[in-house]
Protein backbone atom coordinates (compact mmCIF):
# COMPACT_ATOMS: atom_id res chain seq x y z
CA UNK A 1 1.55 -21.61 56.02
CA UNK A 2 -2.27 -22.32 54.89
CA UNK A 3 -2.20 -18.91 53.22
CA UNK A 4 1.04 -20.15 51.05
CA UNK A 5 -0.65 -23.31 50.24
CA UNK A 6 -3.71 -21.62 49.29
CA UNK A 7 -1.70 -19.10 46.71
CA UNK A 8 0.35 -22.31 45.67
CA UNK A 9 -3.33 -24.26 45.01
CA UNK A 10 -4.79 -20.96 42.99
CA UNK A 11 -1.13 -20.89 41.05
CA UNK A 12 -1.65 -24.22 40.37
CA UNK A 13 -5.37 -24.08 39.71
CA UNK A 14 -4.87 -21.29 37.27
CA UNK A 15 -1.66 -22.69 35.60
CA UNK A 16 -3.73 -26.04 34.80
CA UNK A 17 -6.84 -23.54 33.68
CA UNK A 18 -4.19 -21.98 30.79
CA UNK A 19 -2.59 -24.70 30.00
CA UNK A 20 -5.59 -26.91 28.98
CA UNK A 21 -6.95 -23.83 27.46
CA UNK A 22 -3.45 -23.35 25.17
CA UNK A 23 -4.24 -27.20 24.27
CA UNK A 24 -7.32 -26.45 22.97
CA UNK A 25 -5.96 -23.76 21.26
CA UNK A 26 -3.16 -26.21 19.40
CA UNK A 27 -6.19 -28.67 18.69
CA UNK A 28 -8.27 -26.02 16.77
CA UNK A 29 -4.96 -24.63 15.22
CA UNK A 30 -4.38 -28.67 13.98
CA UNK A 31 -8.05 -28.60 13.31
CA UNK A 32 -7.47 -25.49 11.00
CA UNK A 33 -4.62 -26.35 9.33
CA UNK A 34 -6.07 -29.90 8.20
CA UNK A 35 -9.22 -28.10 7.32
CA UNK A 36 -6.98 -25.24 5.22
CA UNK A 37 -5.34 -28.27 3.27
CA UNK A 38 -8.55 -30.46 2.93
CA UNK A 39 -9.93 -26.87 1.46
CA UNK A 40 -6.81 -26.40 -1.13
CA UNK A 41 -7.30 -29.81 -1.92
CA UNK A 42 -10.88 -30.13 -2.61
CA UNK A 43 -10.38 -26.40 -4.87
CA UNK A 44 -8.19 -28.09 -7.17
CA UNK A 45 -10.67 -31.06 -7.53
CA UNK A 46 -13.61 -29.03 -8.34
CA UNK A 47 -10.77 -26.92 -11.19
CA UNK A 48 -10.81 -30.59 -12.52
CA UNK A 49 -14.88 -31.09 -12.43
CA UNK A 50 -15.26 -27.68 -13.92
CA UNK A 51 -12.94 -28.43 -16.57
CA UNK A 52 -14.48 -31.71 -17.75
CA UNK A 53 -17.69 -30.13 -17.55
CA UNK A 54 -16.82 -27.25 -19.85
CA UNK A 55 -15.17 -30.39 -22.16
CA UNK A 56 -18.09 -32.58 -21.56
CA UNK A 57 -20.48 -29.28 -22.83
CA UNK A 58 -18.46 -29.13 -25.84
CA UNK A 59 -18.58 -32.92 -26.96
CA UNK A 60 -22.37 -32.56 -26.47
CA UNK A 61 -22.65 -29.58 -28.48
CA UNK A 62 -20.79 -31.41 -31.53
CA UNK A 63 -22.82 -34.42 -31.08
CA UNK A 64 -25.88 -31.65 -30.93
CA UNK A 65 -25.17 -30.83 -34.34
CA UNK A 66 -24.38 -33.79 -35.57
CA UNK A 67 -27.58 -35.17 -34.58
CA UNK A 68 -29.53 -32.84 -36.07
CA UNK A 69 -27.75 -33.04 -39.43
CA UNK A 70 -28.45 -37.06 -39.37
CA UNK A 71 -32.14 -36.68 -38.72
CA UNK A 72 -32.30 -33.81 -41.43
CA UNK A 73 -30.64 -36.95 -43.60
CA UNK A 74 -33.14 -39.39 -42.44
CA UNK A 75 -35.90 -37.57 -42.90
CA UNK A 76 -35.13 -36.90 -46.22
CA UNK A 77 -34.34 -40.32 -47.01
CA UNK A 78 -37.60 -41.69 -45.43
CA UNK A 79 -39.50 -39.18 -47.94
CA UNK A 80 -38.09 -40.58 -50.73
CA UNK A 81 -37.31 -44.11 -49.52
CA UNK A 82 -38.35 -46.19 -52.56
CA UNK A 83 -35.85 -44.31 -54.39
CA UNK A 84 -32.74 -45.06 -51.81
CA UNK A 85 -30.97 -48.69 -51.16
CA UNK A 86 -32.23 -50.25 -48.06
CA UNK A 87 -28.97 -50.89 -47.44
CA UNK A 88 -28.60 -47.10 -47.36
CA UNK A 89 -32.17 -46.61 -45.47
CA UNK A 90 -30.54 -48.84 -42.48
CA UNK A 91 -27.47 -46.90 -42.65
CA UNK A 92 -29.09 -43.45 -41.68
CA UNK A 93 -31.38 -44.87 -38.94
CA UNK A 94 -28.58 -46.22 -37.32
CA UNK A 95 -26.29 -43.30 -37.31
CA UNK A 96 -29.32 -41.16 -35.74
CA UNK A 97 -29.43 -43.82 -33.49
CA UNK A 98 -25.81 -44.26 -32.99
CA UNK A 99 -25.87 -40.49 -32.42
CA UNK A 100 -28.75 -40.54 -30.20
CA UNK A 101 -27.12 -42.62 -27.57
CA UNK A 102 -23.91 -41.03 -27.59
CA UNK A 103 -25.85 -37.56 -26.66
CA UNK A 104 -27.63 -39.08 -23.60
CA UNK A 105 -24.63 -40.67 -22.62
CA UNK A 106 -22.66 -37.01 -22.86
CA UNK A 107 -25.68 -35.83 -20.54
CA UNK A 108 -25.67 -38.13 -18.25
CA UNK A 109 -21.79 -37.34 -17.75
CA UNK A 110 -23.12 -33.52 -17.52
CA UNK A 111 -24.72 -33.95 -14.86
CA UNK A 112 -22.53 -36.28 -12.99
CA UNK A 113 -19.90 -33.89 -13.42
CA UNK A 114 -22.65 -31.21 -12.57
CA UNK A 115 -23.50 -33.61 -9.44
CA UNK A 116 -19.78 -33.71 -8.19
CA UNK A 117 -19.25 -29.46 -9.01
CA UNK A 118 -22.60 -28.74 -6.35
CA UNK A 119 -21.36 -31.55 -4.02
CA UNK A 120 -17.86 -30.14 -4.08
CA UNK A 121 -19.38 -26.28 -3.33
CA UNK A 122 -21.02 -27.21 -0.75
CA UNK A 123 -18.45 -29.16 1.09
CA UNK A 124 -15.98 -25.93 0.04
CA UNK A 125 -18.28 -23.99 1.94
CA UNK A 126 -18.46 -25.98 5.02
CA UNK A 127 -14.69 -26.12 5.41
CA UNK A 128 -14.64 -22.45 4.75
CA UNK A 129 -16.96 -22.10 7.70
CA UNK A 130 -15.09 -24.60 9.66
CA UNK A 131 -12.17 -22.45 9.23
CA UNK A 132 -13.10 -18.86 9.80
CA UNK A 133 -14.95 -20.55 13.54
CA UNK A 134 -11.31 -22.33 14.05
CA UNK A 135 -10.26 -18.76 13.63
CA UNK A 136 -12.91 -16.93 15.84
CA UNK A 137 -12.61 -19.95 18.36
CA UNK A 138 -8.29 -19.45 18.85
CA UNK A 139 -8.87 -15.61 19.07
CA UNK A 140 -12.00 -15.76 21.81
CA UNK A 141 -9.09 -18.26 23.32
CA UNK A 142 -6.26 -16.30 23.24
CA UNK A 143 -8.25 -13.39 24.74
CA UNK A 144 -9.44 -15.53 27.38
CA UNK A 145 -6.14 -17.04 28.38
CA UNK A 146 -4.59 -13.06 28.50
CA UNK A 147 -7.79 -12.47 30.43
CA UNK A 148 -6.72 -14.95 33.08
CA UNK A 149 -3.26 -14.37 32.84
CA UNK A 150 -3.73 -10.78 33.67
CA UNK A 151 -6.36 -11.01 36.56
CA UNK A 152 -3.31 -13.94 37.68
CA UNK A 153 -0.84 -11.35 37.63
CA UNK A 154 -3.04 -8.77 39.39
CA UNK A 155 -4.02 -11.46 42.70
CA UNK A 156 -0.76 -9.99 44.34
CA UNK A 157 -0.66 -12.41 47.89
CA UNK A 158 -2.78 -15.14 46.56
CA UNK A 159 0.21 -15.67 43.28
CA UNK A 160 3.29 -14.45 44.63
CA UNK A 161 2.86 -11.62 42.27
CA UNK A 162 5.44 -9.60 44.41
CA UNK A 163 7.99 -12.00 43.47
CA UNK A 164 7.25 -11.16 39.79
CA UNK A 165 7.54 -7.46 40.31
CA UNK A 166 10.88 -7.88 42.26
CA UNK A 167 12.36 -10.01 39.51
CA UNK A 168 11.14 -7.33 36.32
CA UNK A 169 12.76 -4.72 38.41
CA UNK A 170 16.03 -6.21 38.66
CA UNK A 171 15.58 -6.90 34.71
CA UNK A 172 15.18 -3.64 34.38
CA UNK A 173 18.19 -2.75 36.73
CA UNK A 174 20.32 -5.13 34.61
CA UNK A 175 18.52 -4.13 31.39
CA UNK A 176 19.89 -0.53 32.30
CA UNK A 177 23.21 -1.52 33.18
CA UNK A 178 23.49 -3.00 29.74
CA UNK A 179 22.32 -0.35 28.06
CA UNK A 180 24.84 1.79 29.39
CA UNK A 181 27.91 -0.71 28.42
CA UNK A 182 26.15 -0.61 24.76
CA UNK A 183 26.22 2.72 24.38
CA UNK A 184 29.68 2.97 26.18
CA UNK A 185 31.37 0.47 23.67
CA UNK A 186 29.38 1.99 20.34
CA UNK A 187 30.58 5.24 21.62
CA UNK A 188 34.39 4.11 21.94
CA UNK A 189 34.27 1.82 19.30
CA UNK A 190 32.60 4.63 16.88
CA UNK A 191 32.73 8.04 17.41
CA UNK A 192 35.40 8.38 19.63
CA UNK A 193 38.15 6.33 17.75
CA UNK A 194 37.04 8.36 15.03
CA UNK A 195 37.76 11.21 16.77
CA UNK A 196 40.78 10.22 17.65
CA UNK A 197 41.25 9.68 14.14
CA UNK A 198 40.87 12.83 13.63
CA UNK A 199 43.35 14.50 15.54
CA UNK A 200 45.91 12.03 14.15
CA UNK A 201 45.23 13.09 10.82
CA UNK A 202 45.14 16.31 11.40
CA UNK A 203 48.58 16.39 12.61
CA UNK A 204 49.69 14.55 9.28
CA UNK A 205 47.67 17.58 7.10
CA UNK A 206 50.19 20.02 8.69
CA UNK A 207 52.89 17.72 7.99
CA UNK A 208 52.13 16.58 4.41
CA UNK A 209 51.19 20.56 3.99
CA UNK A 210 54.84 21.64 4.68
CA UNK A 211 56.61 18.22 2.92
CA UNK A 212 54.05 17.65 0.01
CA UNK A 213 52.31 21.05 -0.60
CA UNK A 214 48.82 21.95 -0.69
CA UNK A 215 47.35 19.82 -3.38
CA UNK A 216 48.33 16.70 -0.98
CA UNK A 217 46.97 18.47 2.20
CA UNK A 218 43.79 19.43 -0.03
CA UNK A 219 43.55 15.49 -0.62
CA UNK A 220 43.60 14.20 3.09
CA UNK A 221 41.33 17.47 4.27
CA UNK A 222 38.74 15.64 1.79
CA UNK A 223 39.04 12.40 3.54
CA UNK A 224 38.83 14.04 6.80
CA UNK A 225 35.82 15.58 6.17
CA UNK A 226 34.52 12.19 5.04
CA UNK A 227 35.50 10.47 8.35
CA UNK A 228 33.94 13.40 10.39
CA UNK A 229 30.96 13.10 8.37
CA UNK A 230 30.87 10.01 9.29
CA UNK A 231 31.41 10.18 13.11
CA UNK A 232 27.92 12.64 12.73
CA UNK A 233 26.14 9.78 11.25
CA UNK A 234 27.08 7.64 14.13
CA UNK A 235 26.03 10.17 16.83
CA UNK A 236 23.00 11.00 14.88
CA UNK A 237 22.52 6.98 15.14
CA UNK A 238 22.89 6.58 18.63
CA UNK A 239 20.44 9.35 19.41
CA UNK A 240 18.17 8.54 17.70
CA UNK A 241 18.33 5.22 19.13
CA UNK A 242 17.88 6.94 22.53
CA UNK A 243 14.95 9.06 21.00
CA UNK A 244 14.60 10.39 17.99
CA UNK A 245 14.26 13.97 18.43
CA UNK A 246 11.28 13.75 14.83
CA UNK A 247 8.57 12.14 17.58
CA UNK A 248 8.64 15.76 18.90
CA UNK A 249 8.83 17.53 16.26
CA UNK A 250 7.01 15.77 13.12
CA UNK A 251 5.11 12.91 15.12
CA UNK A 252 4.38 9.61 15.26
CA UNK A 253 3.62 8.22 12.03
CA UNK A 254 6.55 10.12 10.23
CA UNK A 255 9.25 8.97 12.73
CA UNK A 256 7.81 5.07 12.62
CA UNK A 257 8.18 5.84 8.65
CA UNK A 258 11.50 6.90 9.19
CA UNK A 259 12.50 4.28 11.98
CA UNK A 260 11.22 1.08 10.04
CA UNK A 261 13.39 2.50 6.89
CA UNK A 262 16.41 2.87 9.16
CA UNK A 263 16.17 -0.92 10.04
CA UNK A 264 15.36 -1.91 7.03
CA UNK A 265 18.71 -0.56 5.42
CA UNK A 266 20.46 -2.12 8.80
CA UNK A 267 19.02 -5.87 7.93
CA UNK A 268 19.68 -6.58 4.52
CA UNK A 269 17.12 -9.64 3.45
CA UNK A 270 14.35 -8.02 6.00
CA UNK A 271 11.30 -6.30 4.56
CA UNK A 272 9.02 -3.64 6.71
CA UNK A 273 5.77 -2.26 5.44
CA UNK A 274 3.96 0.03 7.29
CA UNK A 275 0.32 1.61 6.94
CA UNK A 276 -1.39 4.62 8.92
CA UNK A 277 -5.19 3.95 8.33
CA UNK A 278 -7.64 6.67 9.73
CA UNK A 279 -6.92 10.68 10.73
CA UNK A 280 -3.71 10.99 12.18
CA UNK A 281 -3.55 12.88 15.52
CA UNK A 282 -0.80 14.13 17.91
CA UNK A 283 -0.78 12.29 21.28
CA UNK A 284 0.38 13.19 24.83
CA UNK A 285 4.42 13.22 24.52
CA UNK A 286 4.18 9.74 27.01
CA UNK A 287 1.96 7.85 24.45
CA UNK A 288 4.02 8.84 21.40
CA UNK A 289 7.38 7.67 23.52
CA UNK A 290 5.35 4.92 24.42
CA UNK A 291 3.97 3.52 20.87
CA UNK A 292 7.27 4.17 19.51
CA UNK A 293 8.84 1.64 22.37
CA UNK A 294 6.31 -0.53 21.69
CA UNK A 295 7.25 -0.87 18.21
CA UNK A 296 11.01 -0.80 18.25
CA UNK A 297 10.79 -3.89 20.62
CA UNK A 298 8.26 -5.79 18.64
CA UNK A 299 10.32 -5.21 15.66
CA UNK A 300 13.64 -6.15 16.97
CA UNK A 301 12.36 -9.16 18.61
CA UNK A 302 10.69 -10.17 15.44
CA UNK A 303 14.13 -9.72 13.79
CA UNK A 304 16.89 -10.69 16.31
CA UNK A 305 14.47 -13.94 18.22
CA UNK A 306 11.87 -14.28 15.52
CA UNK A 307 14.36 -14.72 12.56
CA UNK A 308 11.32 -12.66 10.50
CA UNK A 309 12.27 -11.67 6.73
CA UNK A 310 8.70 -9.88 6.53
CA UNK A 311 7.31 -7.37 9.51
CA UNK A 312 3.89 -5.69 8.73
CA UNK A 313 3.21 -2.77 10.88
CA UNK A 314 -0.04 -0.98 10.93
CA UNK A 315 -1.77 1.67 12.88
CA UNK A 316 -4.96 2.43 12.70
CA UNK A 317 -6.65 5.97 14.00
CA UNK A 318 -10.15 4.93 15.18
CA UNK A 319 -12.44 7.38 17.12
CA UNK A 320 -11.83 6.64 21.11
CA UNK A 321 -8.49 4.55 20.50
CA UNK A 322 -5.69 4.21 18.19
CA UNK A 323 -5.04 0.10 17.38
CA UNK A 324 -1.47 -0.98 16.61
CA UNK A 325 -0.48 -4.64 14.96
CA UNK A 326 2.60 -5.58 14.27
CA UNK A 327 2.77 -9.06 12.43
CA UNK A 328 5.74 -11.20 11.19
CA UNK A 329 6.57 -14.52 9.66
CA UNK A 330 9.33 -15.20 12.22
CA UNK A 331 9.28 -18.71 13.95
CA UNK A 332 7.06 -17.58 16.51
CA UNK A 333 6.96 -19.43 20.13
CA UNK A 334 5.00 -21.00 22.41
CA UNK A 335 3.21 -18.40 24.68
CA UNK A 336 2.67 -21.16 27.31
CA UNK A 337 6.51 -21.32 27.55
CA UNK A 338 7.57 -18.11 27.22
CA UNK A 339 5.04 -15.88 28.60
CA UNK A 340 6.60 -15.29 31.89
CA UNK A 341 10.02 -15.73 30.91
CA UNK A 342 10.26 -13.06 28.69
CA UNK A 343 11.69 -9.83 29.87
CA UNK A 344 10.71 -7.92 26.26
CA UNK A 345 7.26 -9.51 26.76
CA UNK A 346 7.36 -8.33 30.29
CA UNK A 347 8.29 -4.73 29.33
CA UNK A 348 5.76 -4.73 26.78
CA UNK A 349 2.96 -5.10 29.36
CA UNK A 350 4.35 -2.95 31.84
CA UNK A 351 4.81 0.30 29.47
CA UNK A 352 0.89 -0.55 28.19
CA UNK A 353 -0.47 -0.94 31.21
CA UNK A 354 0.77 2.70 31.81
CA UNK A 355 -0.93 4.73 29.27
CA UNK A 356 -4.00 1.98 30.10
CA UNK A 357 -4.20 0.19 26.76
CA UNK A 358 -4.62 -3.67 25.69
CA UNK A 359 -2.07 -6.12 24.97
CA UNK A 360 -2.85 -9.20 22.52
CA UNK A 361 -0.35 -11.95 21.37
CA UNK A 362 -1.46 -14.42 18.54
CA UNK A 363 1.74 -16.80 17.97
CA UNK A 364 2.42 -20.61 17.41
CA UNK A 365 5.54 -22.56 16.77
CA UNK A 366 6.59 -21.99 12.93
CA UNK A 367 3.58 -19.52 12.12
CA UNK A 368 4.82 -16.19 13.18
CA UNK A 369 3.58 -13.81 15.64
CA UNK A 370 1.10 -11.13 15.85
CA UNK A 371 1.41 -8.92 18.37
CA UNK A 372 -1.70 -5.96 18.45
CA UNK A 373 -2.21 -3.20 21.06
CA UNK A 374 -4.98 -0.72 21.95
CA UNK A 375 -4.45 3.20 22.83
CA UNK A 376 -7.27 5.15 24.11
CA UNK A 377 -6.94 8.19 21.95
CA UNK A 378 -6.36 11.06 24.17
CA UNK A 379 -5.14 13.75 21.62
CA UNK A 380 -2.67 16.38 22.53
């Protein structure tokens, strides 16, 4: 009994622990986004000081020039002033002067304007740092809080982790068993009604052959073909969706190619991009299978829970691991919430704790999801 209270008080303890830390996490995200605006905002202030400064330039070069062409006037006036009106002589000086104070006036907006530009920098650049730490601050968060929830999930008696592992396996039981009544009904449904198709038809060639002749039997032979080819399409389909047989013999990075193309001509409005950065390598047959899973997954939960239009997918060949992130601008989810609840996210963890890599989430409510993993890079 003490023992069960004492893994109830560590849950507990260590619930509270991530929880407080994912509302930090919102309150630097809030911080962030306020900061993001304030910087969009204060960018199209200083478009407006830089603007009046390049029109308050201009003015004072005009009034440069005009100054210079009144005291030319004055001066020549002055040397010959007993020959000019005084009326005239008054005039000039007061158009120099006139000119005069409209030129330290334009400087004096110079460098108020000038003033404002430097003060406006300088606050840019302190909201530019307060951003980027926002952004250092949520990841050193995030990988703290997966920190805690993985050495949570790995105190076995003192978190009832059994209970966890019984309940993924009877996902996975379940998961199976659905599996198989997927493929059961897209085999029925597809190739085998086409098959039986087939047959059908086949028996009305021989007829139309004898009634019609063989131009009409020629005809329906064509569309035959057309419905066996395809049945092979749909076969070829569900294979691959089993495993496509191009991991084994092209790769990785080709069948991901190939893969995200597939599902991009299956989800009409859905974009994928996808980038190999680095020297591609062959991996052990298990971490192929394995980064492939990964993907598919992330990918249809972007698309099917995430509601994503856009999936980036990126893998990166570095020298003792190979990184993987796959990012989307789905409607994301609270990871407090669903963490343990979901069985994708589950599965996820469970196929890269086998090959011993690192799994990272970044997501939020309405800003997408970024999921990234790490491969050591043992090389076939």
């Amino acid at each position: 009994m003490a023992k069960r209270l004492n893994a109830q008080a560590l849950d507990s303890i260590f619930n509270g622990l991530l929880e407080k830390m994912e509302d930090t996490k919102r309150e630097i995200f809030v911080i962030s986004e306020q900061s993001r605006r304030s910087y969009e905002n204060m960018k199209d202030e200083l478009e407006i000081v830089r603007n009046n400064i390049a029109r308050v330039i201009k003015a004072g070069e005009v009034l440069e020039k005009k100054t210079r062409a009144a005291r030319r006037r004055l001066a020549e006036v002055t040397q010959v002033i007993d020959t000019f009106p005084e009326k005239q002589v008054k005039k000039a000086y007061e158009q120099v002067n006139d000119l005069q104070m409209q030129l330290s006036a334009n400087r004096s907006e110079e460098k108020k304007y000038r003033r404002q530009r430097d003060d406006l920098q300088r606050r840019l650049q302190l909201l530019l740092q307060t951003i980027e730490r926002a952004e250092v601050l949520v990841n050193r968060v995030n990988i703290a809080s997966n920190y805690l929830a993985s050495d949570l999930e790995e105190v076995d008696d003192a978190i009832d982790n059994t209970r966890l592992k019984q309940d993924y396996s009877l996902r996975i039981i379940e998961a199976q068993e659905e599996e198989r009544k997927r493929l059961s009904r897209e085999i029925h449904d597809g190739p085998a009604q086409m098959m039986a198709n087939v047959l059908l038809r086949s028996d009305l060639i021989e007829r139309t052959f004898r009634e019609k002749g063989p131009e009409k039997a020629f005809r329906e032979i064509s569309s035959l073909k057309e419905m066996v080819r395809h049945a092979l399409t749909e076969v070829r389909r569900i294979i691959y969706d089993l495993r496509p047989m191009a991991l084994d013999d092209l790769g990785l990075v080709p069948t991901l190619k190939k893969y995200l193309e597939t599902i991009e001509d299956y989800n009409q409005g859905v974009r994928l991009n996808f980038r190999s950065l680095g020297n591609e390598a062959r991996l052990p047959n298990n971490h192929e299978a394995s980064i492939f899973r990964l993907v598919q997954e992330a990918v249809s939960n972007a698309i099917r829970h995430g509601k994503a239009t856009e999936i980036e997918v990126e893998v990166e060949w570095m020298k003792e691991h190979v990184s993987l992130v796959i990012k989307d601008n789905g409607v994301g989810f609270d990871q407090s919430l669903v963490k343990d609840q979901s069985f994708g996210l589950i599965g996820m963890k469970e196929r890269i704790d086998l090959i011993e890599g690192d799994f990272f989430i970044n997501s939020s409510p309405g800003n997408g999801t970024m999921l990234m993993f790490q491969i050591p890079l043992k090389t076939a």
